[in-house]
C-alpha atoms as a PDB file:
ATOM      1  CA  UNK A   1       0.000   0.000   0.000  1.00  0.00           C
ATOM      2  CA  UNK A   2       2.498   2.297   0.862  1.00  0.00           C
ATOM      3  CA  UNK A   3       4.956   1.260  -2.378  1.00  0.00           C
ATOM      4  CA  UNK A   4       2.209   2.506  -4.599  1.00  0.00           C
ATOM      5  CA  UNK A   5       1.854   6.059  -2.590  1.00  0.00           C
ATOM      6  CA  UNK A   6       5.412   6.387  -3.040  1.00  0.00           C
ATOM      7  CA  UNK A   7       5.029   5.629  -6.367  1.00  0.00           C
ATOM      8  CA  UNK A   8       2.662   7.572  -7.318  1.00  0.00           C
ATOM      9  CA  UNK A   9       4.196  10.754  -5.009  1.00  0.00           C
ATOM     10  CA  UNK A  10       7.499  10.281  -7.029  1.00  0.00           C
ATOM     11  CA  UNK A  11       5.513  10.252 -10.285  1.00  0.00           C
ATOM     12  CA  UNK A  12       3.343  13.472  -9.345  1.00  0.00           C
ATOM     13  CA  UNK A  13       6.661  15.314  -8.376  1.00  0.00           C
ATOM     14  CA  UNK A  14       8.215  14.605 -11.546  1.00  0.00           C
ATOM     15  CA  UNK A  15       5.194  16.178 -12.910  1.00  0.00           C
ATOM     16  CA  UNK A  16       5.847  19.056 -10.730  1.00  0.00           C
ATOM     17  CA  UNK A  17       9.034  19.657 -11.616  1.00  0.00           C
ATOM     18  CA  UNK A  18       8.310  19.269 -15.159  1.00  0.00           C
ATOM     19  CA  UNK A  19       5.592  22.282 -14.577  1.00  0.00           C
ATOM     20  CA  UNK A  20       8.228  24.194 -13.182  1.00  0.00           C
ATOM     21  CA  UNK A  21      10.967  24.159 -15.856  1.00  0.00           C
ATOM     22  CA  UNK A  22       8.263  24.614 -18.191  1.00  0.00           C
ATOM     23  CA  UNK A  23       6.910  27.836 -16.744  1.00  0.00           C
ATOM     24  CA  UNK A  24      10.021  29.608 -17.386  1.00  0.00           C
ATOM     25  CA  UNK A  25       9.364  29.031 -21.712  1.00  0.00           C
ATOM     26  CA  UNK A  26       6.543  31.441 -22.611  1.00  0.00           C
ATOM     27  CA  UNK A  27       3.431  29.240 -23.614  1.00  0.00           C
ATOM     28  CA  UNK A  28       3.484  29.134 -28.127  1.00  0.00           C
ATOM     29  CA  UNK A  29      -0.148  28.161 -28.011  1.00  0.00           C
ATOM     30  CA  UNK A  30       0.142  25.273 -30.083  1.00  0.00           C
ATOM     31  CA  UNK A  31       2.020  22.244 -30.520  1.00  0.00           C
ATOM     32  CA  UNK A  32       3.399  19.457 -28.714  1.00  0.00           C
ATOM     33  CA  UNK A  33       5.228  20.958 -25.827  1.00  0.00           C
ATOM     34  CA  UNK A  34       1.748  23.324 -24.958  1.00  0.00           C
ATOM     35  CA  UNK A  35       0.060  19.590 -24.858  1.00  0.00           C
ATOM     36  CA  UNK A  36       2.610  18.378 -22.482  1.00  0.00           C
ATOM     37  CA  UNK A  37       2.198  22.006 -20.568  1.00  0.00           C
ATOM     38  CA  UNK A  38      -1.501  21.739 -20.355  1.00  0.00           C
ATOM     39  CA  UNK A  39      -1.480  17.946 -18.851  1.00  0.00           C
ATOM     40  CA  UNK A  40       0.862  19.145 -16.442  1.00  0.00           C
ATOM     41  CA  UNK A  41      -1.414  21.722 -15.130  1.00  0.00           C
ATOM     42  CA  UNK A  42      -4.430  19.423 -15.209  1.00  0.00           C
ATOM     43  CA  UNK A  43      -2.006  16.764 -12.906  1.00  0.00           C
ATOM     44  CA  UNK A  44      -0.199  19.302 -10.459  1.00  0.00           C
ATOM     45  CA  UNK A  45      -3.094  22.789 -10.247  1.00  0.00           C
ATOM     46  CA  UNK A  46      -5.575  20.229  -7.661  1.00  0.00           C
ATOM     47  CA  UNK A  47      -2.421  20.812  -5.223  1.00  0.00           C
ATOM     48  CA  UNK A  48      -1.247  23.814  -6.506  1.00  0.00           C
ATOM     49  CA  UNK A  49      -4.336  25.640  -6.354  1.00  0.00           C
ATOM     50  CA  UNK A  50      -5.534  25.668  -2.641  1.00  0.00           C
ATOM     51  CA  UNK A  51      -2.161  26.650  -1.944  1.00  0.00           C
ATOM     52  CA  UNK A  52      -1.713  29.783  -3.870  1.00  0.00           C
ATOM     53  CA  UNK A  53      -5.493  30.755  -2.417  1.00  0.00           C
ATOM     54  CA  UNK A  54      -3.833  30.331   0.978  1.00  0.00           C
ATOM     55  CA  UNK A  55      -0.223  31.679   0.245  1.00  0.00           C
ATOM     56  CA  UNK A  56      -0.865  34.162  -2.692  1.00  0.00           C
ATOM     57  CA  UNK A  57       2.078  35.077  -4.750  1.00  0.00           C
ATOM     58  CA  UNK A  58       4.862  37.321  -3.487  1.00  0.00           C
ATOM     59  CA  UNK A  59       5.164  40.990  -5.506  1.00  0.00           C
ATOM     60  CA  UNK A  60       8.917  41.235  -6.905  1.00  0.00           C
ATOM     61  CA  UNK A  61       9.070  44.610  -8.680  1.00  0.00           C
ATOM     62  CA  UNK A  62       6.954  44.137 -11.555  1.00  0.00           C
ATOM     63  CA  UNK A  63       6.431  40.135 -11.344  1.00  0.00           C
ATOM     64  CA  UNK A  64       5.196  37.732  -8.449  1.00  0.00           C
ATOM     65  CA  UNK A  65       7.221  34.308  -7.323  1.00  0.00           C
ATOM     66  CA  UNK A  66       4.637  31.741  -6.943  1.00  0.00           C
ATOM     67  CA  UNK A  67       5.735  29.658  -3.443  1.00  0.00           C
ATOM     68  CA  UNK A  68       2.882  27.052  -4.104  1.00  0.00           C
ATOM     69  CA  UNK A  69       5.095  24.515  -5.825  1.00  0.00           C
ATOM     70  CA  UNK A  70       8.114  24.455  -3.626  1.00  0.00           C
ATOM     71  CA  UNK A  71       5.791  24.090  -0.590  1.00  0.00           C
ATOM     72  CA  UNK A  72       4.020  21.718  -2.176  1.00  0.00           C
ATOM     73  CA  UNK A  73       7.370  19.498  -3.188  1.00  0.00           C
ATOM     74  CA  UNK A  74       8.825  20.027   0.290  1.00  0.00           C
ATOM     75  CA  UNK A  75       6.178  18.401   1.970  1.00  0.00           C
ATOM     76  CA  UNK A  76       5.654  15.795  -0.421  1.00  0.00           C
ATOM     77  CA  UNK A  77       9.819  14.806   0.317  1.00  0.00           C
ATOM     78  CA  UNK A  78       9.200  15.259   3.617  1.00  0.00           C
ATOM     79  CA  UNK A  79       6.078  13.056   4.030  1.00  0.00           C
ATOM     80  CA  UNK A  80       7.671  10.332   1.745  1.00  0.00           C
ATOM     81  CA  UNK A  81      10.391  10.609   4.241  1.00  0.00           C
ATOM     82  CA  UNK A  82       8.024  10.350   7.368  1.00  0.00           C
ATOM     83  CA  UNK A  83       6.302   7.133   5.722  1.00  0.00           C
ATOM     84  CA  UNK A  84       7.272   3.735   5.712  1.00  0.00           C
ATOM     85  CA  UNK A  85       8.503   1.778   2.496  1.00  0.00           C
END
């Protein structure tokens, strides 16, 4: 039981990461790489989201810095860490 959370944890931080690199690109709109972009929101925003309502996005000059996803993949390593398996 707890193989397949780890599993699945590892698999949905990969995705995570994935979102993160590719949120430095701008979006093109079209094309393979905006598929890939667009699954990855639909697999990591259910965690994102309630996150960023909570911990809104700090203001840097003209631009905010999103904190969601590196709280997010902190506490995933450290609950995979906490768990047996």
């Amino acid at each position: 039981m707890w193989v397949l959370f780890h599993y699945i944890a590892q698999l949905f931080l990969l995705c995570l990461l994935g979102r993160i690199v590719l949120s430095w690109f701008p979006p093109s709109g079209q094309g393979p790489l905006e598929i890939i972009r667009r699954i990855l929101f639909r697999i990591t925003e259910p965690l994102l989201g309630p996150i960023r309502a909570l911990l809104p996005p700090i203001r840097l000059g003209g631009m905010g810095l999103d904190l969601s996803p590196m709280i997010v993949f902190i506490g995933l390593q450290i609950l995979l860490a906490w768990l047996p398996g």
